[in-house]
N, C-alpha and C. Protein backbone atom coordinates (compact mmCIF):
# COMPACT_ATOMS: atom_id res chain seq x y z
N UNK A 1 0.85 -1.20 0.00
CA UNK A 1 0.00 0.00 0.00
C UNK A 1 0.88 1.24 0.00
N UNK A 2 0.75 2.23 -0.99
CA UNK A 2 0.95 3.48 -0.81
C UNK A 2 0.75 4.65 -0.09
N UNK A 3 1.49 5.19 0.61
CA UNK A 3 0.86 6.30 1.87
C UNK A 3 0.36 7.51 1.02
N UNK A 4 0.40 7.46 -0.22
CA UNK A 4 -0.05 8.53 -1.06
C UNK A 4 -1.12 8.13 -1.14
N UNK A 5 -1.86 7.04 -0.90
CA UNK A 5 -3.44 6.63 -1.47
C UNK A 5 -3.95 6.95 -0.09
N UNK A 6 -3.27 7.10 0.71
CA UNK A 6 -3.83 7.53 2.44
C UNK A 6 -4.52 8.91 2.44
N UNK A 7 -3.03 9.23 1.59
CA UNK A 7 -3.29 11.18 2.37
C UNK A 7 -3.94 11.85 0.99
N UNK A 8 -4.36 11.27 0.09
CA UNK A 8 -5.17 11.53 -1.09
C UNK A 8 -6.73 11.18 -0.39
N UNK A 9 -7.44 10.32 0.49
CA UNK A 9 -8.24 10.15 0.99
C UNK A 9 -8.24 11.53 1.80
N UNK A 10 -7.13 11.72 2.50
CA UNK A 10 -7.47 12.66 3.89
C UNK A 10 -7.55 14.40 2.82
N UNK A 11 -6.52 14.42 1.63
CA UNK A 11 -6.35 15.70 1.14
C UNK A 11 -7.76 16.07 0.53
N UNK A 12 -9.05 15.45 0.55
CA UNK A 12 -9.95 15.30 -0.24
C UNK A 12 -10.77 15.89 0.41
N UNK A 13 -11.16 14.65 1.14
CA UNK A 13 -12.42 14.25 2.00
C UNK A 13 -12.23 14.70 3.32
N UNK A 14 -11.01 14.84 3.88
CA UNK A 14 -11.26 14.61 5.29
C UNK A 14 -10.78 16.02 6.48
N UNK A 15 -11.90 16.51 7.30
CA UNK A 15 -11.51 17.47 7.78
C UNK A 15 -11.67 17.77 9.00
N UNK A 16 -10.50 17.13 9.86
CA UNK A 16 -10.75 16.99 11.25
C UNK A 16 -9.17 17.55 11.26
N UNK A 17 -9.28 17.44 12.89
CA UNK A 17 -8.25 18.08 13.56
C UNK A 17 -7.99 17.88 15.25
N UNK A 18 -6.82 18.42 15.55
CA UNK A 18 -6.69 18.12 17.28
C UNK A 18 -6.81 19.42 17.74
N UNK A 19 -7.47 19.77 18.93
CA UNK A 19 -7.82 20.94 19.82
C UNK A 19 -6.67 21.50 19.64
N UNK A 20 -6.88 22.85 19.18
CA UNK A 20 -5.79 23.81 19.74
C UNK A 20 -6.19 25.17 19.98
N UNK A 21 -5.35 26.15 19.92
CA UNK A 21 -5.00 27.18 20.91
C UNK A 21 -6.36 28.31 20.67
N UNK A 22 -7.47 27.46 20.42
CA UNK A 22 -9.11 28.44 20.40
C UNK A 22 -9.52 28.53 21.24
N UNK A 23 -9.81 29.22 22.05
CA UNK A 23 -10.89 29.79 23.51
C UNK A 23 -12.11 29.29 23.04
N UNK A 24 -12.38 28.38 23.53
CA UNK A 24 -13.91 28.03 23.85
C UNK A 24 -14.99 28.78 23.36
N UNK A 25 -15.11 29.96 23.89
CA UNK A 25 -16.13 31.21 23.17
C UNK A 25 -16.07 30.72 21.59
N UNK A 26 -15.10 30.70 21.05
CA UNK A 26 -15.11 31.07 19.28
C UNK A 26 -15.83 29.06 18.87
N UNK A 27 -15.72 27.98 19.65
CA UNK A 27 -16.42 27.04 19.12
C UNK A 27 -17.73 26.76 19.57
N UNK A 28 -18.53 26.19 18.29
CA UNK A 28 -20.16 26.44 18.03
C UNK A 28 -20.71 25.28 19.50
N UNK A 29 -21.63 25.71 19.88
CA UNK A 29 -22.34 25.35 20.80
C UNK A 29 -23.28 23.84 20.95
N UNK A 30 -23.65 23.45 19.08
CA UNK A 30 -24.10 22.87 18.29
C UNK A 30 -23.99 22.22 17.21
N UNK A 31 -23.62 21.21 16.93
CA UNK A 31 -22.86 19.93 16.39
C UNK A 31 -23.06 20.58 14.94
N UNK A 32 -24.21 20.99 14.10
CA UNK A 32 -24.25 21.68 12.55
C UNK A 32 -23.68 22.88 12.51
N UNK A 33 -23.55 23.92 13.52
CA UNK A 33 -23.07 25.28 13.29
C UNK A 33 -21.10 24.41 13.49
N UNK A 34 -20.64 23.36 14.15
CA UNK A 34 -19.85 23.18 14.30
C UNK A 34 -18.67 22.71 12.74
N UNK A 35 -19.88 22.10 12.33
CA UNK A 35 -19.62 21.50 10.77
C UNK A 35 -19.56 22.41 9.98
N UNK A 36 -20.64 23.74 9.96
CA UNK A 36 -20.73 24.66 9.07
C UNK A 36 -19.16 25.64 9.35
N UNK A 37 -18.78 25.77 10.29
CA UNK A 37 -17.35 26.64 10.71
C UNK A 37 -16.58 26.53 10.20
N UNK A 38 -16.26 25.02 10.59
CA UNK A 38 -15.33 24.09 9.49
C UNK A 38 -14.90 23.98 8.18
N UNK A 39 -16.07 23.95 7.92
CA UNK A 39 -16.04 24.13 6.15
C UNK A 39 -15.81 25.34 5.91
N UNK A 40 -16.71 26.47 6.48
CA UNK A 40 -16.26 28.15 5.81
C UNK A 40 -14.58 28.28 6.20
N UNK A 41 -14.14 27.48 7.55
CA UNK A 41 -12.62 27.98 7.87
C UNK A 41 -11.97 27.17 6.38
N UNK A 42 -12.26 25.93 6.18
CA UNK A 42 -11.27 25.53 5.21
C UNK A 42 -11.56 25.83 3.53
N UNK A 43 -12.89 26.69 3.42
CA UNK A 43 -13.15 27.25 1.93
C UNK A 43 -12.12 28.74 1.83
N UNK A 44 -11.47 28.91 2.83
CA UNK A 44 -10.84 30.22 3.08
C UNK A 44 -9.25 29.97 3.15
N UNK A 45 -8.59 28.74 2.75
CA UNK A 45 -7.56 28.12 2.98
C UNK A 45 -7.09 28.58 1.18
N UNK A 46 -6.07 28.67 1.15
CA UNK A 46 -5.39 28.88 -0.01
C UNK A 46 -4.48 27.39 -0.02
N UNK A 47 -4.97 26.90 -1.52
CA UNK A 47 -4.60 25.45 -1.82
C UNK A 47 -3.29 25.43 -2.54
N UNK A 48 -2.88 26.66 -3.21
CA UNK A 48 -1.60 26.40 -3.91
C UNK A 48 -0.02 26.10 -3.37
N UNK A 49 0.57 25.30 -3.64
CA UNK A 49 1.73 24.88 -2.58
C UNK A 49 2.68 26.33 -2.65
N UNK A 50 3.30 26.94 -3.63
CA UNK A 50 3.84 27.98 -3.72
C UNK A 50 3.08 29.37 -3.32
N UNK A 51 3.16 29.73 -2.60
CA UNK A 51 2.51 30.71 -1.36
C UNK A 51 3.56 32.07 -1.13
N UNK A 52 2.99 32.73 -0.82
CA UNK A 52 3.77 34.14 -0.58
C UNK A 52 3.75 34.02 1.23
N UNK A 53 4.70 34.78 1.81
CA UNK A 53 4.48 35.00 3.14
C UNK A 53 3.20 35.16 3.80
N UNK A 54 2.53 36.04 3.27
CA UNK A 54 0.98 36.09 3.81
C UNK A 54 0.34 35.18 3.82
N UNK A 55 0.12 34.69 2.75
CA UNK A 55 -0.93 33.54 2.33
C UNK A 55 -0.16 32.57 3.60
N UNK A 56 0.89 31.90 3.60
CA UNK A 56 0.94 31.03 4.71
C UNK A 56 0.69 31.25 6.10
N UNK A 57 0.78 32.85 6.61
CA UNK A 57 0.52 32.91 7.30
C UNK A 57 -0.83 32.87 7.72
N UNK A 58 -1.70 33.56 7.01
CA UNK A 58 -3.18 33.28 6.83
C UNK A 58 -3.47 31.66 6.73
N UNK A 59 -2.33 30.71 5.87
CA UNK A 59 -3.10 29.75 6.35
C UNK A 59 -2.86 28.90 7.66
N UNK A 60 -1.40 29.27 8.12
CA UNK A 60 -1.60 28.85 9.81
C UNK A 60 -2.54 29.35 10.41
N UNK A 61 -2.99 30.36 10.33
CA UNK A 61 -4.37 31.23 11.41
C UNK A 61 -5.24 30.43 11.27
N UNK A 62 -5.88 29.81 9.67
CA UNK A 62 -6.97 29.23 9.90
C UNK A 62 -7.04 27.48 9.87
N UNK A 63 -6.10 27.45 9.95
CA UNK A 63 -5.64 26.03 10.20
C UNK A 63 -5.81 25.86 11.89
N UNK A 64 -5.25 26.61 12.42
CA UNK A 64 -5.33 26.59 13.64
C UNK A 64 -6.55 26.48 14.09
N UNK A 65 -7.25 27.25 13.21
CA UNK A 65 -8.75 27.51 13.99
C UNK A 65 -9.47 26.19 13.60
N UNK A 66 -9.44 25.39 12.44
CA UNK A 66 -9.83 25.05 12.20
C UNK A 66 -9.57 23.46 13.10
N UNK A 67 -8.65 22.81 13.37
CA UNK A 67 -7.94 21.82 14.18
C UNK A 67 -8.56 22.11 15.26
N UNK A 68 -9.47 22.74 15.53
CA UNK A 68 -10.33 23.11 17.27
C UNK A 68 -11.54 21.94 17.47
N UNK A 69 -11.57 21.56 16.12
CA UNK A 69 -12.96 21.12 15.80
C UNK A 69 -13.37 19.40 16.13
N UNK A 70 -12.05 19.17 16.45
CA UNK A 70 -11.70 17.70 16.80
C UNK A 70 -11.26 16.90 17.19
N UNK A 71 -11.27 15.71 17.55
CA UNK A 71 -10.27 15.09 18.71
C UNK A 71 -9.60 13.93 17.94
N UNK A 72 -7.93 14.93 17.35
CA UNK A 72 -7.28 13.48 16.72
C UNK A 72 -6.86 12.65 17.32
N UNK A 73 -6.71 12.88 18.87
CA UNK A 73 -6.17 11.56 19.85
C UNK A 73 -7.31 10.92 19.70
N UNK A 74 -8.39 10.80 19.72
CA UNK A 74 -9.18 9.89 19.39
C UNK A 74 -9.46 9.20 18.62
N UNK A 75 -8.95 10.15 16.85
CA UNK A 75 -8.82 9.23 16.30
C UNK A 75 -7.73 8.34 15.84
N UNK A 76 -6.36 8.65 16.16
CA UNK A 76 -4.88 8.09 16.30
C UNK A 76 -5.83 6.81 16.83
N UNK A 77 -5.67 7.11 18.31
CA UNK A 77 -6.10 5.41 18.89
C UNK A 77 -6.60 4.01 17.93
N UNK A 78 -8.30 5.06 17.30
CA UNK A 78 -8.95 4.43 16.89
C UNK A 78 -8.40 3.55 15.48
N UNK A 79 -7.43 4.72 14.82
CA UNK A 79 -7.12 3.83 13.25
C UNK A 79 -5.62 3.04 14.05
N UNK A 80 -5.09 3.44 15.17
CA UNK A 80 -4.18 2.11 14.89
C UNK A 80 -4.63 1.33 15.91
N UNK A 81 -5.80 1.34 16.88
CA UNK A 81 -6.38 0.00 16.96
C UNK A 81 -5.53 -0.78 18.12
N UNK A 82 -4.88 -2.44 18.36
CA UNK A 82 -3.74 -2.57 19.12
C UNK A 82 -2.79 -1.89 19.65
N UNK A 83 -2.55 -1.66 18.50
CA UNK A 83 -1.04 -1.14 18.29
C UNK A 83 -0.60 0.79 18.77
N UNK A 84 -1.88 1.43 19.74
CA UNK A 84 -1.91 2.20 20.02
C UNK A 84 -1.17 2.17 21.45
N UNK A 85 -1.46 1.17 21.90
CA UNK A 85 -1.77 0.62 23.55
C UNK A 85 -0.13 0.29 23.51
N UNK A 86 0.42 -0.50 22.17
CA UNK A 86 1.70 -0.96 21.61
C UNK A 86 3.20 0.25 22.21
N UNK A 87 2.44 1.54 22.06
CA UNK A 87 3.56 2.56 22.27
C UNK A 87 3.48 3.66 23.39
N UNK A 88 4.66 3.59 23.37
CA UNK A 88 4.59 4.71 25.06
C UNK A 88 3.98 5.75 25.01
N UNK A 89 4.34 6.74 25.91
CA UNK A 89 3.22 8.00 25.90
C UNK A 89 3.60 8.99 25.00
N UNK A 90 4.92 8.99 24.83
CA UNK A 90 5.24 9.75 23.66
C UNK A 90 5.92 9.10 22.06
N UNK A 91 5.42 8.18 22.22
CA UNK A 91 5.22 7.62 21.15
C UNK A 91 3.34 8.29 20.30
N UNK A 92 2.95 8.07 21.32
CA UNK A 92 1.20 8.02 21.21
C UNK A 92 1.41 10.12 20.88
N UNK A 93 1.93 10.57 21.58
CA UNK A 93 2.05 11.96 21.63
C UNK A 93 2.43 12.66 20.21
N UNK A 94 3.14 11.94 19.62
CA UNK A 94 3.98 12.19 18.38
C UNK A 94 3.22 11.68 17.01
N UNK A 95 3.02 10.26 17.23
CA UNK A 95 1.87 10.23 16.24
C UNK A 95 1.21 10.95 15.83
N UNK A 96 0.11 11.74 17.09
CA UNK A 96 -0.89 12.95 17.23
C UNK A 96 -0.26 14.05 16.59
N UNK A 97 0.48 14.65 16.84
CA UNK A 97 1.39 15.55 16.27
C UNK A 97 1.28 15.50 15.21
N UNK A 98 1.84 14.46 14.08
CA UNK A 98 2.59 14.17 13.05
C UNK A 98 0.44 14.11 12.40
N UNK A 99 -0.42 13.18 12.71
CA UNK A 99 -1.52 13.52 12.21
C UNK A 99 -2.19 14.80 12.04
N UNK A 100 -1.92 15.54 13.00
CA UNK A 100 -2.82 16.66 13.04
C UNK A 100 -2.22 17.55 12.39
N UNK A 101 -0.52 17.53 11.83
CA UNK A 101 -0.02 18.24 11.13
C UNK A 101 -0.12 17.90 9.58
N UNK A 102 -0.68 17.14 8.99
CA UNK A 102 -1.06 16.59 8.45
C UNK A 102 -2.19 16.88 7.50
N UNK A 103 -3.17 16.62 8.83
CA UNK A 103 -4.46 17.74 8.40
C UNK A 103 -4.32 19.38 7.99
N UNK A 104 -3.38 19.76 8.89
CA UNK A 104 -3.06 21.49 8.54
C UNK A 104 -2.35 21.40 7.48
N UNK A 105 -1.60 20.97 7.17
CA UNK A 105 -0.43 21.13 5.74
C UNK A 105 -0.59 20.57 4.74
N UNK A 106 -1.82 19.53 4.82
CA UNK A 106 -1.73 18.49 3.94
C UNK A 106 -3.25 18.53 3.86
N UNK A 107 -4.37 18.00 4.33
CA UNK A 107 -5.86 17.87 4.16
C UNK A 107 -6.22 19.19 3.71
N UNK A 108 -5.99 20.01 4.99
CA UNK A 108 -7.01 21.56 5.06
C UNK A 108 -6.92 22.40 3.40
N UNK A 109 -5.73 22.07 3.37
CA UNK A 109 -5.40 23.20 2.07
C UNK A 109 -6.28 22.43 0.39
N UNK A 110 -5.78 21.10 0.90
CA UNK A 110 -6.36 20.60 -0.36
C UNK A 110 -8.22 20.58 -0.43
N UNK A 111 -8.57 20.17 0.58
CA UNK A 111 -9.82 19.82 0.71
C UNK A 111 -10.42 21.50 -0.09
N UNK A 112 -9.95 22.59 0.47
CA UNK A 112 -10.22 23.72 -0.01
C UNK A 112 -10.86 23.77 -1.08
N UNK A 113 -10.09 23.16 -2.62
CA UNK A 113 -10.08 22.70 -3.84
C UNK A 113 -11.27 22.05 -3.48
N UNK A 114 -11.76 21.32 -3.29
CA UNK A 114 -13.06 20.56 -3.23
C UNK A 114 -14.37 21.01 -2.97
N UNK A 115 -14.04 22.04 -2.04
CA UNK A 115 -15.16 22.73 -1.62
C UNK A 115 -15.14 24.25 -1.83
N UNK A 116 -14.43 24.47 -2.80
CA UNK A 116 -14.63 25.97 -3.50
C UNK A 116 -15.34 26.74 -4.00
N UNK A 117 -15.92 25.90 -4.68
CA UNK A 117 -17.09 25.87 -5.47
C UNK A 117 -18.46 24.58 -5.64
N UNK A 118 -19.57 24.91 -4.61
CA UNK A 118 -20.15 23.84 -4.57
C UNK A 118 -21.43 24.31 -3.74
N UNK A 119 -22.62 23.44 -3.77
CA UNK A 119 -23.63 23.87 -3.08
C UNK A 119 -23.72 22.66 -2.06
N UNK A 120 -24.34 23.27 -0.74
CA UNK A 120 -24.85 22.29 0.20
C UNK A 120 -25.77 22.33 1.07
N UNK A 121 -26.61 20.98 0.80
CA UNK A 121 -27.82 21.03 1.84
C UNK A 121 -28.32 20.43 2.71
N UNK A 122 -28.24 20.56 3.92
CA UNK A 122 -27.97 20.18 5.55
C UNK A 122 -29.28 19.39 5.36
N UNK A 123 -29.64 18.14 6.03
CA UNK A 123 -30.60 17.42 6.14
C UNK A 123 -30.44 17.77 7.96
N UNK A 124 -31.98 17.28 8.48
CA UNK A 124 -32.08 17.70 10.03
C UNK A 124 -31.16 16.99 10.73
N UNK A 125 -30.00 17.09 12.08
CA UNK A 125 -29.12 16.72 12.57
C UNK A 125 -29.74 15.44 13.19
N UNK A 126 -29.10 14.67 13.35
CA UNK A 126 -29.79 13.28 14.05
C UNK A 126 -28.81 12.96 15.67
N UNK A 127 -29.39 13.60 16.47
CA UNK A 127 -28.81 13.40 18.05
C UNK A 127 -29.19 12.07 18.86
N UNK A 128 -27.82 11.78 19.23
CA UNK A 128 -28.26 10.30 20.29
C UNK A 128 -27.21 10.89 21.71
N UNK A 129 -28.18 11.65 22.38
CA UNK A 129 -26.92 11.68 23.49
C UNK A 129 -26.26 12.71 23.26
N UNK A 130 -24.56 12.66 23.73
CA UNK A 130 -23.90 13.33 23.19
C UNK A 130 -22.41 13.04 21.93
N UNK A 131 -23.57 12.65 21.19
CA UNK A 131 -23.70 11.72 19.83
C UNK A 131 -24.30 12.57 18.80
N UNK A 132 -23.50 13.31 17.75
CA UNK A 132 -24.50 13.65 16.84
C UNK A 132 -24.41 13.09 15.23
N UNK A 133 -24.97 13.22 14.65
CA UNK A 133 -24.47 12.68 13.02
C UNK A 133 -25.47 13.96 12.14
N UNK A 134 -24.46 15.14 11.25
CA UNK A 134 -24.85 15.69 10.61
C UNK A 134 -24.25 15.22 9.16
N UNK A 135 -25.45 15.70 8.64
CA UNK A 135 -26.10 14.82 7.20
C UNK A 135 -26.19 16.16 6.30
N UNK A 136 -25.17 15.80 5.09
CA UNK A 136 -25.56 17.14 4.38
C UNK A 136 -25.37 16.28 2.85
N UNK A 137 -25.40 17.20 1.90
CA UNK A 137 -25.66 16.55 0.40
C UNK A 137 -24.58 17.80 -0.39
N UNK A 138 -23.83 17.20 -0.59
CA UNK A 138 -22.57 18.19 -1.66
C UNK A 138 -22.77 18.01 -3.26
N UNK A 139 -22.87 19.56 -3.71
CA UNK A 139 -23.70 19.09 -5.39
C UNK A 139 -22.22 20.00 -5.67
N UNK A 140 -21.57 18.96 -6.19
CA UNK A 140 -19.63 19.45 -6.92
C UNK A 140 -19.91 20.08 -8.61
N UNK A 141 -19.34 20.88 -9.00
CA UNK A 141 -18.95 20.72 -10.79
C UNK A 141 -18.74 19.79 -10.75
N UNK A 142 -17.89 19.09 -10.20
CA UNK A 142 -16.93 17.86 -10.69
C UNK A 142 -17.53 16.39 -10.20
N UNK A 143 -17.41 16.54 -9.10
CA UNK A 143 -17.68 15.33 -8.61
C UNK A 143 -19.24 14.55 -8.95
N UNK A 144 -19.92 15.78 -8.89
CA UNK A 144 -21.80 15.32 -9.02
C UNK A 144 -22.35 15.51 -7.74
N UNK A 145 -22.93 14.69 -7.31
CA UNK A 145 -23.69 14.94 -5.76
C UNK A 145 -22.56 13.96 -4.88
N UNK A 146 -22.45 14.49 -4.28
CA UNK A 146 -21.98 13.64 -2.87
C UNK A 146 -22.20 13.75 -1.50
N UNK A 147 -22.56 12.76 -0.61
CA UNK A 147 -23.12 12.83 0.47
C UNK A 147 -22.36 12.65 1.44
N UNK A 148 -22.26 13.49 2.00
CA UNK A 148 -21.27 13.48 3.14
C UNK A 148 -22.05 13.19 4.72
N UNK A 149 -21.22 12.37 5.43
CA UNK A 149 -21.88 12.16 7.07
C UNK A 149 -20.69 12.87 8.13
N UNK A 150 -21.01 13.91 8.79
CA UNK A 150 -19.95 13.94 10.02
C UNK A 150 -20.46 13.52 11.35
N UNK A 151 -19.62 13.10 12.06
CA UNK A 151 -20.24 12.16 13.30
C UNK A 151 -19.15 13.07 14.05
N UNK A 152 -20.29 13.90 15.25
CA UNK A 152 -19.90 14.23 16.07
C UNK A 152 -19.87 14.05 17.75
N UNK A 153 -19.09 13.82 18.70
CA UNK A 153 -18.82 13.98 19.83
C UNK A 153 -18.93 15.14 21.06
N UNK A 154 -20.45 15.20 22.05
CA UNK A 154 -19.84 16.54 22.71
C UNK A 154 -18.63 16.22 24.15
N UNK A 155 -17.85 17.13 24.11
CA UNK A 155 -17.16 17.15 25.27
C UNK A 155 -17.08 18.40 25.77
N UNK A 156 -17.78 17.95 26.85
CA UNK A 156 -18.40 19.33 28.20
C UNK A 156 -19.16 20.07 27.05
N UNK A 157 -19.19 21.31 26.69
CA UNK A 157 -19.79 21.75 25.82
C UNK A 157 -19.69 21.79 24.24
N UNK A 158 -18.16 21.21 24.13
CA UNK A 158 -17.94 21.08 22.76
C UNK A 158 -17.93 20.52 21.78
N UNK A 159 -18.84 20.68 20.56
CA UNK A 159 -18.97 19.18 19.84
C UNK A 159 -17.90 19.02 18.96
N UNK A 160 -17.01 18.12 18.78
CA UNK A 160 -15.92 17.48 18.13
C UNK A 160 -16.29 16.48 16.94
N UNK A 161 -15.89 17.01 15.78
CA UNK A 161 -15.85 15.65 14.90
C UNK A 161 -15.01 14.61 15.03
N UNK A 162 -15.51 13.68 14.96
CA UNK A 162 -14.94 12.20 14.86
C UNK A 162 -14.59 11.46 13.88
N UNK A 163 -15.65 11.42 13.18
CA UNK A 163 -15.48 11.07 11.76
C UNK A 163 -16.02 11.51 10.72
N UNK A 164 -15.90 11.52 9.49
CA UNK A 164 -16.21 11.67 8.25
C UNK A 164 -16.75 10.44 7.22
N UNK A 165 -17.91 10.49 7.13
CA UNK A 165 -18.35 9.36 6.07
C UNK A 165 -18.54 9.88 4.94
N UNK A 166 -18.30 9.52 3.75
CA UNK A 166 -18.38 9.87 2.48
C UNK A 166 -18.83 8.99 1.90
N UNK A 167 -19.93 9.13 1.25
CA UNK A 167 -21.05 8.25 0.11
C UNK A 167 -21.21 6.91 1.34
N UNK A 168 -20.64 6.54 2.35
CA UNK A 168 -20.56 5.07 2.93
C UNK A 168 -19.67 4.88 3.40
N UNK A 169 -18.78 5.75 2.95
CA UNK A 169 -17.48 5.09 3.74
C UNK A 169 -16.87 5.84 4.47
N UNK A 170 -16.14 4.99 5.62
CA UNK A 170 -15.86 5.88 6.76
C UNK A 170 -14.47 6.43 6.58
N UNK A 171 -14.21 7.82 6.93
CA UNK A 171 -12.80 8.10 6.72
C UNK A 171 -11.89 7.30 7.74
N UNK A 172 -12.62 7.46 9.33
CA UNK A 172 -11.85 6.75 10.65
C UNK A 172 -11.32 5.21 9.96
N UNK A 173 -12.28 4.01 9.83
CA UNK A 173 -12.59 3.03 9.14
C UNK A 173 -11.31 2.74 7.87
N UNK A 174 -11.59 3.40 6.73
CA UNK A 174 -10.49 3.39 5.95
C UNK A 174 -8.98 4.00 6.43
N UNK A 175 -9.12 4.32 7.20
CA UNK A 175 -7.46 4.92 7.69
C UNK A 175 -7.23 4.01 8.34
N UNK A 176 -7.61 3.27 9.34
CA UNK A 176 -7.19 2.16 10.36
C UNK A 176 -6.97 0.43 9.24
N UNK A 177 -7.80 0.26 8.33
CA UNK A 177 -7.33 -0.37 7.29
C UNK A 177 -5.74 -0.12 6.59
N UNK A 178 -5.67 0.90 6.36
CA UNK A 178 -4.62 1.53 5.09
C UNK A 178 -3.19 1.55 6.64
N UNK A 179 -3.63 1.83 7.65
CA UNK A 179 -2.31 1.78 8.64
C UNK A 179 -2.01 0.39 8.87
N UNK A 180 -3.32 -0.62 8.97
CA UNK A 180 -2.73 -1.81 9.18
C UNK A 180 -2.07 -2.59 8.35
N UNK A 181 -2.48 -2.17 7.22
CA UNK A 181 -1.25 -3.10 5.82
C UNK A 181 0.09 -2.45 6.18
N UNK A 182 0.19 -1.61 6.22
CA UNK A 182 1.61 -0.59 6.72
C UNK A 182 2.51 -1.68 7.49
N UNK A 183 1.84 -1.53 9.18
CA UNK A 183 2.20 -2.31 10.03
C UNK A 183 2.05 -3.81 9.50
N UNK A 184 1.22 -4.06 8.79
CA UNK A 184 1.32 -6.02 8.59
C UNK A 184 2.80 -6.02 7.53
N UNK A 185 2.77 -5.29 6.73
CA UNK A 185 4.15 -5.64 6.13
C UNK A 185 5.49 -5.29 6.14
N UNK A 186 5.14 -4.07 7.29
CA UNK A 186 6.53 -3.66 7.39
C UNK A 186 6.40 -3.49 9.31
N UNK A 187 6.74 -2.00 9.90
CA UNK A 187 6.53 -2.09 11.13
C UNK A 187 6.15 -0.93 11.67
N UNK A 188 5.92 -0.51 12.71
CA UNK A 188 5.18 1.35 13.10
C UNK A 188 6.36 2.27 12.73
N UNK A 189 7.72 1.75 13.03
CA UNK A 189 8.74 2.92 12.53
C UNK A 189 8.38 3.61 11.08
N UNK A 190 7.76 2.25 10.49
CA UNK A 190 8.13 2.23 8.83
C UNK A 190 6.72 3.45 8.24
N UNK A 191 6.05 3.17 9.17
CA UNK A 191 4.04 3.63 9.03
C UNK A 191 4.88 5.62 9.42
N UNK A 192 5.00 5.74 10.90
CA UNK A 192 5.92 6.63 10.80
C UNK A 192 6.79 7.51 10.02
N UNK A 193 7.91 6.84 9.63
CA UNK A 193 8.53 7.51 8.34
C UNK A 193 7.71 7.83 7.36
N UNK A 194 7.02 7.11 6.78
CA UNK A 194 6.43 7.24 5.72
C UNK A 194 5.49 8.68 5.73
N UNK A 195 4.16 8.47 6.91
CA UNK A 195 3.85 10.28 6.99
C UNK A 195 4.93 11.26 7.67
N UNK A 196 5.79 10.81 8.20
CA UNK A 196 6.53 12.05 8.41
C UNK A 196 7.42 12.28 6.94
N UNK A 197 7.62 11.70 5.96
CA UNK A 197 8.07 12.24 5.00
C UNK A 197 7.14 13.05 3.92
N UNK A 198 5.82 12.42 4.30
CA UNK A 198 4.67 13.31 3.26
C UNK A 198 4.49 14.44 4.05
N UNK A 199 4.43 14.65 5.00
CA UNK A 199 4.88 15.93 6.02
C UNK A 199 5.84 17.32 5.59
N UNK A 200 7.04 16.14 5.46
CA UNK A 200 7.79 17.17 5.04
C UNK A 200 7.50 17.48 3.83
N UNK A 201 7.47 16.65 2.49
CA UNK A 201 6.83 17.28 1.52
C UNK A 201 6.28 18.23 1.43
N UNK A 202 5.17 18.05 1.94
CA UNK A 202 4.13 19.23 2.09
C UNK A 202 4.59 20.43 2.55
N UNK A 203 5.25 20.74 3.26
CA UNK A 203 6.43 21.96 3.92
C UNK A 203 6.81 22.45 3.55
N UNK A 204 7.52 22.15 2.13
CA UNK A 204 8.82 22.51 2.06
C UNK A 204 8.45 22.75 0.51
């Protein structure tokens, strides 16, 4: 398996992130205004890799903001599954890192491109608890209709995405697949290197 067929899933489709440096006040109260943020922060992302000073800086600002929206230690755990429990605390710490940087340098900017141009229409939120699943319908130039699911989490007051379903399929789901061929044929150093070199890519 290719780690380019990974982060081509995540540069697309996928737009989560790990808590950071947002005051509480600025995140939505309500699992759809939480989704809707999201998307306006990353339709505001400049996708081109060659960037002027500003533009990157503008896109750390909203990268930042945007990584508020979610809990990637939750989903680290979840896509590597065993093999989470497998590594020390800063092992587990670094992973997180290396994902959520990932999303900022690598998902946020691209996904941009996807959702630039496009219409969307929120179907009613479906709450279980503090459990939500918002349901919307993406009509692309390109793509055609696509249906997107975000499954959200509240913690204390904040609702967090978890996952991303697209047409059926789960983003969490397919990433914990695509890490375990990694690890079945080679080993976590190797899973490791591999996004920390699409990392740097993306950087540089």
């Amino acid at each position: 398996m290719k780690i380019s067929k990974i982060l081509q899933f995540l540069a697309v489709f996928t737009l989560m992130g790990l808590a950071g440096p947002v005051p509480d006040s600025a995140l939505a109260d309500n699992p759809q205004a939480a989704v809707q943020q999201l998307i306006q922060s990353i339709q505001k992302m400049h996708p081109e890799k060659s960037l002027t000073a500003e533009q990157r800086q503008a896109n750390e600002k909203i990268s930042r903001r945007a990584v508020a929206y979610m809990n990637v230690r939750q989903v680290s755990e979840k896509t590597l599954g065993k093999h989470w429990k497998q590594r020390s605390k800063e092992e587990q710490d670094r992973f997180v890192q290396i994902l959520e940087d990932l999303f900022r340098y690598v998902a946020f900017p691209n996904s941009s491109k996807f959702f630039g141009a496009m219409d969307l229409t929120y179907a009613p939120t479906r709450m279980d608890g503090k459990r939500a699943k918002v349901l919307l319908t993406v009509l692309h130039s390109d793509e055609g209709e696509v249906g997107l699911e975000f499954v959200l989490e509240q913690d204390s007051r904040r609702w967090r995405v978890v996952d991303v379903v697209l047409d059926g399929v789960s983003m969490r789901n397919n990433l914990r697949t695509q890490f375990n061929k990694v690890l079945k044929q080679h080993d976590y150093p190797e899973l490791l290197r591999r996004l920390a070199k699409k990392l740097k890519s993306a950087r540089h």
